[in-house]
Structure formats: structure tokens, C-alpha cells
C-alpha atoms as a PDB file:
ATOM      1  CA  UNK A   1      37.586  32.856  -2.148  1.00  0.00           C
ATOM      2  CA  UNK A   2      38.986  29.449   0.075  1.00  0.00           C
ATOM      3  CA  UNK A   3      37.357  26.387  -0.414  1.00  0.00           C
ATOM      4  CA  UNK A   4      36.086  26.494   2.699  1.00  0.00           C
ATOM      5  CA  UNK A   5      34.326  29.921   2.363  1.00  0.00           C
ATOM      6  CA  UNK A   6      32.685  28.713  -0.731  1.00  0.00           C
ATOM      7  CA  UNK A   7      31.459  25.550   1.257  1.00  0.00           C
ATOM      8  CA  UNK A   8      30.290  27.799   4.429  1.00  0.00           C
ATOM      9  CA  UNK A   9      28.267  30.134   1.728  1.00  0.00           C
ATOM     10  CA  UNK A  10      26.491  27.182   0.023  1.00  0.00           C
ATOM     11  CA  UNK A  11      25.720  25.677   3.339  1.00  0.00           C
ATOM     12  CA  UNK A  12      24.333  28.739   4.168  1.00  0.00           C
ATOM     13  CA  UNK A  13      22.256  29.046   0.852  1.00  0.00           C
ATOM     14  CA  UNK A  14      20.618  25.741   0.954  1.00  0.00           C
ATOM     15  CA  UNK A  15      20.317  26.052   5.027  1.00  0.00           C
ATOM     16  CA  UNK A  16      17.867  29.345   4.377  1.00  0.00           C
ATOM     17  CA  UNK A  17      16.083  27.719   0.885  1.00  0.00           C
ATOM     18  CA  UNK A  18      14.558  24.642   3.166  1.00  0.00           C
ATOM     19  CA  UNK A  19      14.331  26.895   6.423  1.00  0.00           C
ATOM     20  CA  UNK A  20      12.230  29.208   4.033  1.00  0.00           C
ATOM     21  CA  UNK A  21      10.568  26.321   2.834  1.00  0.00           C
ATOM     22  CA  UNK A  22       9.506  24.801   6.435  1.00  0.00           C
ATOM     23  CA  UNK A  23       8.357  28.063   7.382  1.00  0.00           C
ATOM     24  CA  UNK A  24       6.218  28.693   4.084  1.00  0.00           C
ATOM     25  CA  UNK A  25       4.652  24.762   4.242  1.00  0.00           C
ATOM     26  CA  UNK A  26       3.856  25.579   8.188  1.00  0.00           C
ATOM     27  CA  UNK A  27       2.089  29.180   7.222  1.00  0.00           C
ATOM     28  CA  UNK A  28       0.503  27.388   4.224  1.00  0.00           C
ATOM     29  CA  UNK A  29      -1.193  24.402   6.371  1.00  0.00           C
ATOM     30  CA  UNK A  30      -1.833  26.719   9.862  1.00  0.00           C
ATOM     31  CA  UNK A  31      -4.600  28.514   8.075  1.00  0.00           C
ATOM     32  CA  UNK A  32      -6.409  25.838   6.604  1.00  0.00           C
ATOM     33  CA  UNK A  33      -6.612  23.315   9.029  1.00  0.00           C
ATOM     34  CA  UNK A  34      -9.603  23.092  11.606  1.00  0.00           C
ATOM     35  CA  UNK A  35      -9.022  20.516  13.576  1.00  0.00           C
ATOM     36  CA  UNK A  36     -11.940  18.716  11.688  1.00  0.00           C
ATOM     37  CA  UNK A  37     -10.328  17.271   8.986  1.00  0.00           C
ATOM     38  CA  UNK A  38      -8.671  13.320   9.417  1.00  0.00           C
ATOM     39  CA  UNK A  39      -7.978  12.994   6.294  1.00  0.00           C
ATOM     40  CA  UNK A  40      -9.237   9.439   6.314  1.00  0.00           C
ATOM     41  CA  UNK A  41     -10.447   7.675   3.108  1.00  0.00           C
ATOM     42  CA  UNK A  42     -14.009   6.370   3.417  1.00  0.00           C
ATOM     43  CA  UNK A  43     -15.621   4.095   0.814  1.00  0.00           C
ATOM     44  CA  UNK A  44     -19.249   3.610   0.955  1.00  0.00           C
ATOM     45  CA  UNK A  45     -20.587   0.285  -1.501  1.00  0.00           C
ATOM     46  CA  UNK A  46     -24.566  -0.030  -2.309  1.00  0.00           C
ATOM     47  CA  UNK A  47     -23.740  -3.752  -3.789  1.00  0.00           C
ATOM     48  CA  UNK A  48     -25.849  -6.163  -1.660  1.00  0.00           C
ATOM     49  CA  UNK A  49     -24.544  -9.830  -1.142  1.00  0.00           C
ATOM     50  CA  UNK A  50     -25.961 -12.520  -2.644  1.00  0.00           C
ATOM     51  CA  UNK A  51     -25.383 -16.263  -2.510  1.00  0.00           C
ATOM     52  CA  UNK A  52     -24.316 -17.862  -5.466  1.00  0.00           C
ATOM     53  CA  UNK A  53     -25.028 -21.573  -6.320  1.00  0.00           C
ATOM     54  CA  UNK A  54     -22.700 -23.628  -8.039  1.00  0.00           C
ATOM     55  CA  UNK A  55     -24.108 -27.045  -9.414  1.00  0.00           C
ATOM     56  CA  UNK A  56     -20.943 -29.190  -8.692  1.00  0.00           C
ATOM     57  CA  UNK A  57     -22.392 -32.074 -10.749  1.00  0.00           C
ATOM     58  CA  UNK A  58     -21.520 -30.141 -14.325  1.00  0.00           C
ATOM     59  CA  UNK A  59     -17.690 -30.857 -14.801  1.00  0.00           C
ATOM     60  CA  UNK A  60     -15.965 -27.909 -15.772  1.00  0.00           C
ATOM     61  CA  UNK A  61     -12.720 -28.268 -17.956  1.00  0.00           C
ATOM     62  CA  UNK A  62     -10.921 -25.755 -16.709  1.00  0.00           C
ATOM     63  CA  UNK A  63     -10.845 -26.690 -12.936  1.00  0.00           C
ATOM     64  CA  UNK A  64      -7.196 -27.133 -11.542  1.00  0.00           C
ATOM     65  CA  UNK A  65      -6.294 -30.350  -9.123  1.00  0.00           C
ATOM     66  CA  UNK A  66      -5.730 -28.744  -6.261  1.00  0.00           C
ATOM     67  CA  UNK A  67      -9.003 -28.773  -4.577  1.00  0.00           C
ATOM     68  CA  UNK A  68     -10.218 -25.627  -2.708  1.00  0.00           C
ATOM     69  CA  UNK A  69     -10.911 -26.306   1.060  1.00  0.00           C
ATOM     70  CA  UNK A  70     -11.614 -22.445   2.817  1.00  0.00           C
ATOM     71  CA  UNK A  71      -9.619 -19.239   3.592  1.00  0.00           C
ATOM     72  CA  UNK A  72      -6.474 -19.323   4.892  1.00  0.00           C
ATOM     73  CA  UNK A  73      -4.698 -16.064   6.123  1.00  0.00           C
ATOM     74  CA  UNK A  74      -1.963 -14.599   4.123  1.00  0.00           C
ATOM     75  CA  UNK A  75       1.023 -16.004   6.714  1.00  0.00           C
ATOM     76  CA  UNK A  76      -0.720 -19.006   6.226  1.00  0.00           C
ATOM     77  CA  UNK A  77      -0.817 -18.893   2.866  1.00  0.00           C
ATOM     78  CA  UNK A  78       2.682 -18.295   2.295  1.00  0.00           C
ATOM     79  CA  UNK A  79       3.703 -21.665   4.319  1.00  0.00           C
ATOM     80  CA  UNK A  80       1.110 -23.193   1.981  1.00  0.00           C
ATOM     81  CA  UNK A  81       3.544 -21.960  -0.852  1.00  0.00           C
ATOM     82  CA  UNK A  82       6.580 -23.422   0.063  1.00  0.00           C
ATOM     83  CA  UNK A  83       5.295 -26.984   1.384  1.00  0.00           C
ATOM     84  CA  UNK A  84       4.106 -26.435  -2.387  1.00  0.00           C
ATOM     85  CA  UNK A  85       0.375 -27.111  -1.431  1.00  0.00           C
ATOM     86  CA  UNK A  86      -1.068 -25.133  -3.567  1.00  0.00           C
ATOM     87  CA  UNK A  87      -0.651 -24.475  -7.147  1.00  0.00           C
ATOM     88  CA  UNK A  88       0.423 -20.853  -8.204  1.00  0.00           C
ATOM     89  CA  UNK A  89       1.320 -19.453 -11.529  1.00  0.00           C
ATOM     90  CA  UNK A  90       3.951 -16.770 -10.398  1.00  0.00           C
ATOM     91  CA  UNK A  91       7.229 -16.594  -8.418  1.00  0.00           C
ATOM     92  CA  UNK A  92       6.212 -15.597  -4.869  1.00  0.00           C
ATOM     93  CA  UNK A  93       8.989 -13.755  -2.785  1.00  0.00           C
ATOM     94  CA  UNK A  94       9.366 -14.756   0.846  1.00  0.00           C
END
């Protein structure tokens, strides 16, 4: 047997093992599916917000010095980080 024999078998081999797995995953999933199914994850929550009030006048000893002014989006954020505006415990990658 040639090298090239040997390589023309095995290509052969593995061509029909993932043909004949195609085939068996599309048999497998042509039965079963409806047409119905999105396969979309859906949470549903019963927790009911609330607002919390914070008496600002007790001094806490664990607040940090950077002072919290709203919500900032994550791009924004991230420019935040390296103008090193806002404190952060852990290397960020960007």
C-alpha cells in the first residue's frame, strides 16, 4: 500500500464518519422540531421594587473617596478607568 493510497482511504473514512454524522444529527432534529419551539430563555421575577432610604447623616467607615454621581454606560465606564476616575480594585483589560 503507497502512501498516497493510505491517505485517499483515511480521507475516505473520516469523509463518511462526519457525512454519517450530518445525516444522523439532521434525521435526529427533523422529527422533533415543530416549528414552535425558539428556544429562547425566559425569566419571570415576582420581587417587587422598593425604595430604599439611606440616612446620609450617619458616617459610615467603610465609604471610599470617590463619590458616586449616577450610571454611566459600560463604554463610558471604561474611559472612566483609564482617566483613572474611579477607583477599582482589579486590572481591567481594554
Amino acid at each position: 500500500m503507497t502512501w498516497i493510497k493510505f491517505t485517499l482511504w483515511l480521507l475516505g473514512i473520516y469523509t463518511s464518519y462526519y457525512v454519517a454524522l450530518i445525516v444522523w444529527d439532521y434525521l435526529r432534529t427533523k422529527g422533533g422540531d415543530t416549528g414552535n419551539d425558539k428556544h429562547e430563555l425566559t425569566f419571570a421575577e415576582d420581587i417587587e421594587p422598593f425604595k430604599s432610604y439611606v440616612d446620609e447623616s450617619i458616617p459610615n467607615g467603610n465609604e471610599s473617596s470617590v463619590v458616586f454621581s449616577g450610571g454611566v454606560s459600560l463604554k463610558q465606564m471604561f474611559n472612566l478607568a483609564r482617566e483613572e476616575s474611579v477607583e477599582y480594585i482589579k486590572a481591567v483589560s481594554y
